[in-house]
N, C-alpha and C. Protein backbone atom coordinates (compact mmCIF):
# COMPACT_ATOMS: atom_id res chain seq x y z
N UNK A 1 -49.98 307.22 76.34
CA UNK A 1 -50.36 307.21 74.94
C UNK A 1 -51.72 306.56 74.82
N UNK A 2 -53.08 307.51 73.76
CA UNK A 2 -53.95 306.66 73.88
C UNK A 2 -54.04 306.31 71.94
N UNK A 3 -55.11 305.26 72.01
CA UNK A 3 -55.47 304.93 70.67
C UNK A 3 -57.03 304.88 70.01
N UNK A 4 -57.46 305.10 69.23
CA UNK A 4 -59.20 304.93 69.14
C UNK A 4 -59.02 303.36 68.31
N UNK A 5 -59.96 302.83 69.15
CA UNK A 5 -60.45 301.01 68.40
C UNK A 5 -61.62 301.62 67.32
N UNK A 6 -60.96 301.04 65.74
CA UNK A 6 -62.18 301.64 64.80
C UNK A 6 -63.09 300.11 65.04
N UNK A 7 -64.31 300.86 64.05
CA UNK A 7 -65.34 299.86 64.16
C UNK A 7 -64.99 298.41 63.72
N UNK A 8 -64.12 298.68 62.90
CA UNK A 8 -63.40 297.15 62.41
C UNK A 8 -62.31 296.41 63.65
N UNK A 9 -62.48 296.91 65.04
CA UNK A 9 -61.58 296.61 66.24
C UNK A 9 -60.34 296.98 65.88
N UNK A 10 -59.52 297.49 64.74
CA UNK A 10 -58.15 298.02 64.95
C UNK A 10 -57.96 299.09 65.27
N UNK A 11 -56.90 299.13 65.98
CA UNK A 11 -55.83 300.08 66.54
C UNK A 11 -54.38 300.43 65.80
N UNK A 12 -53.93 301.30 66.41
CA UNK A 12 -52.41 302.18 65.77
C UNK A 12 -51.66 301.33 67.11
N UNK A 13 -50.26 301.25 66.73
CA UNK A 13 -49.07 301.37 67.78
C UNK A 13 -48.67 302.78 67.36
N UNK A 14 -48.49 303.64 68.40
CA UNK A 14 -48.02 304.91 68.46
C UNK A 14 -46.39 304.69 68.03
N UNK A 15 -46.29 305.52 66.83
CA UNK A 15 -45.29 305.81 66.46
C UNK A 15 -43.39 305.71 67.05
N UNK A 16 -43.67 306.23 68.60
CA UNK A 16 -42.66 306.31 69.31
C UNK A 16 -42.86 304.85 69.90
N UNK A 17 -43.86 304.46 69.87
CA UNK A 17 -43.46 302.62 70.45
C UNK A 17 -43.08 301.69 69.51
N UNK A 18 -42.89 302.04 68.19
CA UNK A 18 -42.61 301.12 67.42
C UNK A 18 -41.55 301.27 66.96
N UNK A 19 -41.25 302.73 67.19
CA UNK A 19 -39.73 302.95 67.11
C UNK A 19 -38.69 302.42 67.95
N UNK A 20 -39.59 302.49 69.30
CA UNK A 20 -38.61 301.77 70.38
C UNK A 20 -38.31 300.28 70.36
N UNK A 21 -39.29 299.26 70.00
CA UNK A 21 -39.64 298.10 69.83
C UNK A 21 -38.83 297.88 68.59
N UNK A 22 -39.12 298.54 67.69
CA UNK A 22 -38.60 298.33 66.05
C UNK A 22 -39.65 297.47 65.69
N UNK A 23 -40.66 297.71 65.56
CA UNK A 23 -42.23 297.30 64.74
C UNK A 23 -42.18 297.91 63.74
N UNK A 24 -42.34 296.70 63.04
CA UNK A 24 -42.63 297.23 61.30
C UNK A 24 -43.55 296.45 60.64
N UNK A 25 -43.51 296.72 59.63
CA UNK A 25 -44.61 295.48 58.63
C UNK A 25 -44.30 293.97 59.32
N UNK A 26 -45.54 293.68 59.43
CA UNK A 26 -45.37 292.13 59.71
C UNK A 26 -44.84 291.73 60.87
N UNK A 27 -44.71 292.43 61.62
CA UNK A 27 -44.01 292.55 63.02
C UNK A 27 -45.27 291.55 63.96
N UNK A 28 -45.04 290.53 64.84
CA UNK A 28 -46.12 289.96 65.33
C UNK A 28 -46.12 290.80 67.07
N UNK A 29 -47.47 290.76 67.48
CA UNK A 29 -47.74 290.98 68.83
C UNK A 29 -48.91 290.36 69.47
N UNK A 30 -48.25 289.84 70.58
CA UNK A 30 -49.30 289.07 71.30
C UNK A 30 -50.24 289.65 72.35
N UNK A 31 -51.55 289.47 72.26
CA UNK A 31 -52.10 290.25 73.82
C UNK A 31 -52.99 288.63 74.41
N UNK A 32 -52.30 289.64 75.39
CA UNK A 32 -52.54 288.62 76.97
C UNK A 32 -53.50 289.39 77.51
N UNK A 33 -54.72 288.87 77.51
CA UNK A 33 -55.98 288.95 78.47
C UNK A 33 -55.29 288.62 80.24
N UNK A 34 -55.17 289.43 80.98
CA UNK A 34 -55.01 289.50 82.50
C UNK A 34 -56.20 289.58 83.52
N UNK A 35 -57.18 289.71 82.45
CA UNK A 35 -58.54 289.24 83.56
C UNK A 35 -59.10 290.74 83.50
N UNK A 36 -58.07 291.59 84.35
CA UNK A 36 -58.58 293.19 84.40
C UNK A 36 -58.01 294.07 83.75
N UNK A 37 -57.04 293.43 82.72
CA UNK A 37 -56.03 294.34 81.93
C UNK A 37 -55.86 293.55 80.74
N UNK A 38 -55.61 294.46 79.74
CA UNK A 38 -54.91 293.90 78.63
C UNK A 38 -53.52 294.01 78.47
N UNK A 39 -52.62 293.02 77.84
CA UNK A 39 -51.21 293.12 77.72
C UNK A 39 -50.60 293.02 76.58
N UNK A 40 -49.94 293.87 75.63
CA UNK A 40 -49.59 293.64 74.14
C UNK A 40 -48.02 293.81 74.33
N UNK A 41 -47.61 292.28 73.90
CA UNK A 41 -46.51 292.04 73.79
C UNK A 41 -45.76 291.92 72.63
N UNK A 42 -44.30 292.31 71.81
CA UNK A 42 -43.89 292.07 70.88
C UNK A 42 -43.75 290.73 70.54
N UNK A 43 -43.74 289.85 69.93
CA UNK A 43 -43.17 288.67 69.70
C UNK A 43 -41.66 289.32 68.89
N UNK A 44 -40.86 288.02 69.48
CA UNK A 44 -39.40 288.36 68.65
C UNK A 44 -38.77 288.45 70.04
N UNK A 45 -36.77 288.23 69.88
CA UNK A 45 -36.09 288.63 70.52
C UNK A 45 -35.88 287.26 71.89
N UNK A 46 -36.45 287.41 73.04
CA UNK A 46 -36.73 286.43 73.85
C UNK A 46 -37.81 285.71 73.74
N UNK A 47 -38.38 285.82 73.19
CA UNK A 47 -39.30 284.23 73.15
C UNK A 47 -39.45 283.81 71.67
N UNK A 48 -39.86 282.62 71.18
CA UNK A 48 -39.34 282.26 70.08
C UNK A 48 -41.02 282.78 69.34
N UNK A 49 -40.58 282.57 68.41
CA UNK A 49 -41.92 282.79 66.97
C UNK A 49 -43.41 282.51 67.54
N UNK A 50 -43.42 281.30 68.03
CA UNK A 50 -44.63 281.08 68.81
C UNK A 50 -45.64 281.79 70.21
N UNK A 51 -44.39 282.24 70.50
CA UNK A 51 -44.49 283.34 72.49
C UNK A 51 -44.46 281.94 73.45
N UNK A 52 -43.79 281.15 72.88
CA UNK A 52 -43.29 280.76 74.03
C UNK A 52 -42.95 281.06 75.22
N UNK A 53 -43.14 281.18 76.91
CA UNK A 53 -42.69 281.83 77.27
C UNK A 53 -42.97 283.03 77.94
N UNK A 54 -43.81 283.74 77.14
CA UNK A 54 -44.56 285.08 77.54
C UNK A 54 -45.39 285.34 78.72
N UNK A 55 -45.99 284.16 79.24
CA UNK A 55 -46.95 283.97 80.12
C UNK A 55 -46.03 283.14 81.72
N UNK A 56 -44.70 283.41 81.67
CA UNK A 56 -44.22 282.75 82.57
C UNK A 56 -44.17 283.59 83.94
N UNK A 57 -44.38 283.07 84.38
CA UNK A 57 -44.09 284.12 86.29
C UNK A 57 -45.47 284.59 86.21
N UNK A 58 -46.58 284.33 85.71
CA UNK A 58 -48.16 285.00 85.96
C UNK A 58 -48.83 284.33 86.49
N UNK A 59 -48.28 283.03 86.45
CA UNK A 59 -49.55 281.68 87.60
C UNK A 59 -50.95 281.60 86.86
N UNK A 60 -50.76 281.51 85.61
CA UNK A 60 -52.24 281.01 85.13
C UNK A 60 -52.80 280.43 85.10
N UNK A 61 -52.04 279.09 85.11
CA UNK A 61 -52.66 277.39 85.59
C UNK A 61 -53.78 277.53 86.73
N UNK A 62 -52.79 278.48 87.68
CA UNK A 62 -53.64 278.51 89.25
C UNK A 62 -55.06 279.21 89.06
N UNK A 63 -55.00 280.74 88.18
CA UNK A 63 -56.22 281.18 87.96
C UNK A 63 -57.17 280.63 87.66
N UNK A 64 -56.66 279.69 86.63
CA UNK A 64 -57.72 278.88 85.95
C UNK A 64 -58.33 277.78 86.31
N UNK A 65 -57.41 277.16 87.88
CA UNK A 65 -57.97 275.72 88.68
C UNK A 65 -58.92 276.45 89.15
N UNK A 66 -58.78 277.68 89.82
CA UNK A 66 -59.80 278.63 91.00
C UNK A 66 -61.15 279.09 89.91
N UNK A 67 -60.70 279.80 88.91
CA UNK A 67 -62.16 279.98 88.31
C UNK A 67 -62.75 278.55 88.24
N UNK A 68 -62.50 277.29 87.57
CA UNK A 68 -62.99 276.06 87.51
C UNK A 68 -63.61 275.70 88.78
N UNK A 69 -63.05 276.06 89.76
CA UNK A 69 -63.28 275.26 91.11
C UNK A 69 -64.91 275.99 91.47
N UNK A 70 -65.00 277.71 91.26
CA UNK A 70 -65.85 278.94 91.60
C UNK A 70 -66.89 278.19 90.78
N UNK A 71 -66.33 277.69 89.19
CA UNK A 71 -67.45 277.34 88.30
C UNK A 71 -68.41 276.00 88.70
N UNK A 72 -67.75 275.30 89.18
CA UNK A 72 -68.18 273.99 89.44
C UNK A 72 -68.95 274.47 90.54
N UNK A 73 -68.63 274.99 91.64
CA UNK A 73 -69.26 275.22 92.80
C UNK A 73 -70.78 276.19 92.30
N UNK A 74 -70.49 276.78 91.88
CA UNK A 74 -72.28 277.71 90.86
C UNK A 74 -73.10 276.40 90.24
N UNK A 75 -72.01 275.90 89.53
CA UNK A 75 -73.33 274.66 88.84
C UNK A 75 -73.66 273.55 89.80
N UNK A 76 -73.16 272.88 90.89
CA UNK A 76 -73.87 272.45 92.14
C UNK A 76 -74.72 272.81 93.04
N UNK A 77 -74.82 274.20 92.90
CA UNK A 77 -75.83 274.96 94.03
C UNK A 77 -77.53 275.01 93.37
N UNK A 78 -78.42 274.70 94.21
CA UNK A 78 -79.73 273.88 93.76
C UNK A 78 -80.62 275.43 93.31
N UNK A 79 -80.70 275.36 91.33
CA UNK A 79 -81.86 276.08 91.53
C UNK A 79 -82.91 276.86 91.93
N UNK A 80 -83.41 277.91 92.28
CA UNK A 80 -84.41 278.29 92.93
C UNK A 80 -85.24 279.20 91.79
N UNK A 81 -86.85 278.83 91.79
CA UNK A 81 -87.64 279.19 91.00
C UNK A 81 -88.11 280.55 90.84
């Protein structure tokens, strides 16, 4: 299924996914940036109101020590004119 992003950045949920999901007015969804993917998740059901939860079993902590570590290591390396 595809979608067009209007100039205002919104998108449709295709009809048959919201049927499956049961998305309706006011229905919340979360997207998870994966670095090389995007991820749009329902809120509701298993994780509570907030998305508690949602991001578990992905090791993000770790991504984010390693980019820090990559970052730090770029801003120590000396200049060249």
């Amino acid at each position: 299924m595809n979608t067009l992003l209007s100039s205002r950045g919104q998108t449709v949920v295709p009809s048959a996914l919201r049927r499956k999901y049961g998305l309706g007015v006011n229905s919340r969804l979360a997207w998870i940036d994966e670095g090389t993917s995007i991820r749009v998740v329902p809120l509701g059901g298993t994780t509570d109101k907030y998305g508690i939860g949602l991001t578990k079993g992905l090791n993000l902590s770790a991504s984010l020590r390693t980019a820090r570590a990559i970052e730090r290591a770029r801003e120590k390396r000396p200049r060249t004119a």
